[in-house]
Protein backbone atom coordinates (compact mmCIF):
# COMPACT_ATOMS: atom_id res chain seq x y z
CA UNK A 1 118.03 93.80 101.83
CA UNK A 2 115.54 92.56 99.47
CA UNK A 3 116.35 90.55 96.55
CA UNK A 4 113.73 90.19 93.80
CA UNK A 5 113.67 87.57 90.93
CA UNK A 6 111.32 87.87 87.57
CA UNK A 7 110.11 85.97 85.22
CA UNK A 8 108.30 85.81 82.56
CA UNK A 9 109.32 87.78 80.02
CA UNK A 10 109.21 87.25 75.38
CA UNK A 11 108.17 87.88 72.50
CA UNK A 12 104.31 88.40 71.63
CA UNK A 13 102.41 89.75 68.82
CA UNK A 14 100.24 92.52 69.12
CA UNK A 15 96.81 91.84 70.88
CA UNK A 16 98.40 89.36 72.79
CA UNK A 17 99.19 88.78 76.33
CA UNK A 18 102.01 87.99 78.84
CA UNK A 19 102.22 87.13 82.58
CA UNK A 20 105.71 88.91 84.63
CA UNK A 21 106.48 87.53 87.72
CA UNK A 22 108.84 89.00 90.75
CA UNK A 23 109.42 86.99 93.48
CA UNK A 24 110.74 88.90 96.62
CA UNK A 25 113.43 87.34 99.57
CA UNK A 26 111.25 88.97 102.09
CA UNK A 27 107.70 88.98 102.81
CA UNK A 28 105.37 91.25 101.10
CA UNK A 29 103.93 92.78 104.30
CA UNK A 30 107.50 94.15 105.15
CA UNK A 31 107.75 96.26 101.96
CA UNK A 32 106.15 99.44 101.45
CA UNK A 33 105.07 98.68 98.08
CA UNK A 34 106.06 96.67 94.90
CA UNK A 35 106.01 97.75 91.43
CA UNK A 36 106.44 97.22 87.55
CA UNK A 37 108.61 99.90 86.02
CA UNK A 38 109.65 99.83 82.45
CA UNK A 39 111.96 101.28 79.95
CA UNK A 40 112.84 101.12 76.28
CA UNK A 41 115.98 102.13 74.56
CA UNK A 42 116.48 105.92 74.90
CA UNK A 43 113.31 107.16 76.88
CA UNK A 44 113.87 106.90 81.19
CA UNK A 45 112.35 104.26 83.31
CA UNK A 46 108.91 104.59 83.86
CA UNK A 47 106.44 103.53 86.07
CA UNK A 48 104.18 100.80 85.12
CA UNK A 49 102.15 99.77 88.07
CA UNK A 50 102.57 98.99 91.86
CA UNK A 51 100.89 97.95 94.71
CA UNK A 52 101.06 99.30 98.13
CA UNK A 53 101.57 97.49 101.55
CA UNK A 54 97.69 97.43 102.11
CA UNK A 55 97.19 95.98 98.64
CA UNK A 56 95.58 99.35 96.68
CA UNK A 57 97.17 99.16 93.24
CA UNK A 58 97.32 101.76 90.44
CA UNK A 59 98.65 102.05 87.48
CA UNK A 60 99.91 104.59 84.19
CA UNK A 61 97.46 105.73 82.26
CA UNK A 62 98.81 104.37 79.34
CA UNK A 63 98.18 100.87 80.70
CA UNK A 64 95.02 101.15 82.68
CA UNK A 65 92.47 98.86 81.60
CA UNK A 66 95.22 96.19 80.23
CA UNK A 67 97.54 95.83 82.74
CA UNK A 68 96.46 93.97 85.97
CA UNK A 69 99.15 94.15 88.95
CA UNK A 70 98.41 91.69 91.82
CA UNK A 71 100.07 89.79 94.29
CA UNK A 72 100.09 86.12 96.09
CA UNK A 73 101.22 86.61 99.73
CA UNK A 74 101.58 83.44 100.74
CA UNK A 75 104.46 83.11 97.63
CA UNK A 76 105.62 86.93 98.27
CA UNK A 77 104.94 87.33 94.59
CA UNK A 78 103.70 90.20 92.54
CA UNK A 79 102.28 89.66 89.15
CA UNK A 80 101.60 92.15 86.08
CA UNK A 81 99.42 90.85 83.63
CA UNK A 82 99.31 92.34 80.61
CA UNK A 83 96.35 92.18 77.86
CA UNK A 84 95.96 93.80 74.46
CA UNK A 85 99.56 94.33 74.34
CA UNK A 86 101.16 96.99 71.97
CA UNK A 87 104.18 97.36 70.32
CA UNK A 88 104.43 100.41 72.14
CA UNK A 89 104.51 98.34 75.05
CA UNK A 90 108.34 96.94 74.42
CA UNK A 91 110.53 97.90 77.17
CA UNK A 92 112.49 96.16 79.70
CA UNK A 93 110.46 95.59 82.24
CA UNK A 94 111.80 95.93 86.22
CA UNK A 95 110.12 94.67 89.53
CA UNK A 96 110.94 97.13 92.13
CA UNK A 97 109.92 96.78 96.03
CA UNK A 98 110.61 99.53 98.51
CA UNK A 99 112.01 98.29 102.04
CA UNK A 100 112.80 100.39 105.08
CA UNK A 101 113.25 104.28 102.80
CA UNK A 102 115.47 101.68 100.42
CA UNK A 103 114.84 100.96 96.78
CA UNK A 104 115.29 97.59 94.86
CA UNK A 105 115.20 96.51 91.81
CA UNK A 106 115.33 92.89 89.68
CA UNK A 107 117.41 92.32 87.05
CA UNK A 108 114.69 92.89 84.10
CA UNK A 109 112.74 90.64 81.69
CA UNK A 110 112.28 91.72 77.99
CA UNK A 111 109.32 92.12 76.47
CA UNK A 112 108.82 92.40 72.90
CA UNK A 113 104.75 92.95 71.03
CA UNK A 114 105.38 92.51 67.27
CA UNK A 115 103.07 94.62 64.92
C-alpha cells in the first residue's frame, strides 16, 4: 500500500504560479512512477505530468514549458511546479504513484487561476 499526501493547492491569478506537493508512505525507488493528474468539473482525469522510477519526467503538451515535475528522494516527495498559470489550468489536481501493477491516488488539492 502506498499512501500519498498533497499539498499545496489555491487560488492564483493568471500568470501566476503555484508549488503541489505529494508526499508518499513508501520510498520513491519502490514505485514505478509518480504523477500529477488533473480534472475539472465535467471533462475526465487527465494526465498532467509524472516521473518514472529512473527519474525521466514528461509531461502534456498543454503544460510543457510551464509545468516542472521533480522529486526529493531523500523526503519521498514529488513536486509540480507550475508557471504562467491559466485559467484553463483549474482542475483538481491528484498525485498518483504506481506500486507493484497497483494504482494510488491522494485525496486532491484545488487549484483555481483567476482571469
Amino acid at each position: 500500500q502506498v499512501q500519498l499526501v498533497e499539498s499545496g493547492g489555491g487560488l492564483v491569478q493568471a500568470g501566476g504560479s503555484l508549488r503541489l506537493s505529494c508526499a508518499a508512505s513508501r520510498s520513491i525507488f519502490s514505485l514505478s512512477a509518480m504523477g500529477w493528474y488533473r480534472q475539472s468539473p465535467g471533462k475526465q482525469r487527465e494526465l498532467v505530468a509524472r516521473i518514472i522510477n529512473s527519474g525521466i519526467p514528461n509531461y502534456a503538451d498543454s503544460v510543457k514549458g510551464r509545468f516542472t515535475i521533480s522529486r526529493d528522494t531523500a523526503r519521498n516527495t514529488v513536486y509540480l511546479q507550475m508557471n504562467s498559470l491559466e485559467p484553463e489550468d483549474t482542475a483538481v489536481y491528484y498525485c498518483n504513484a504506481r506500486y507493484v501493477g497497483d494504482i494510488y491516488w491522494g485525496q486532491g488539492t484545488q487549484v483555481t487561476v483567476s482571469s
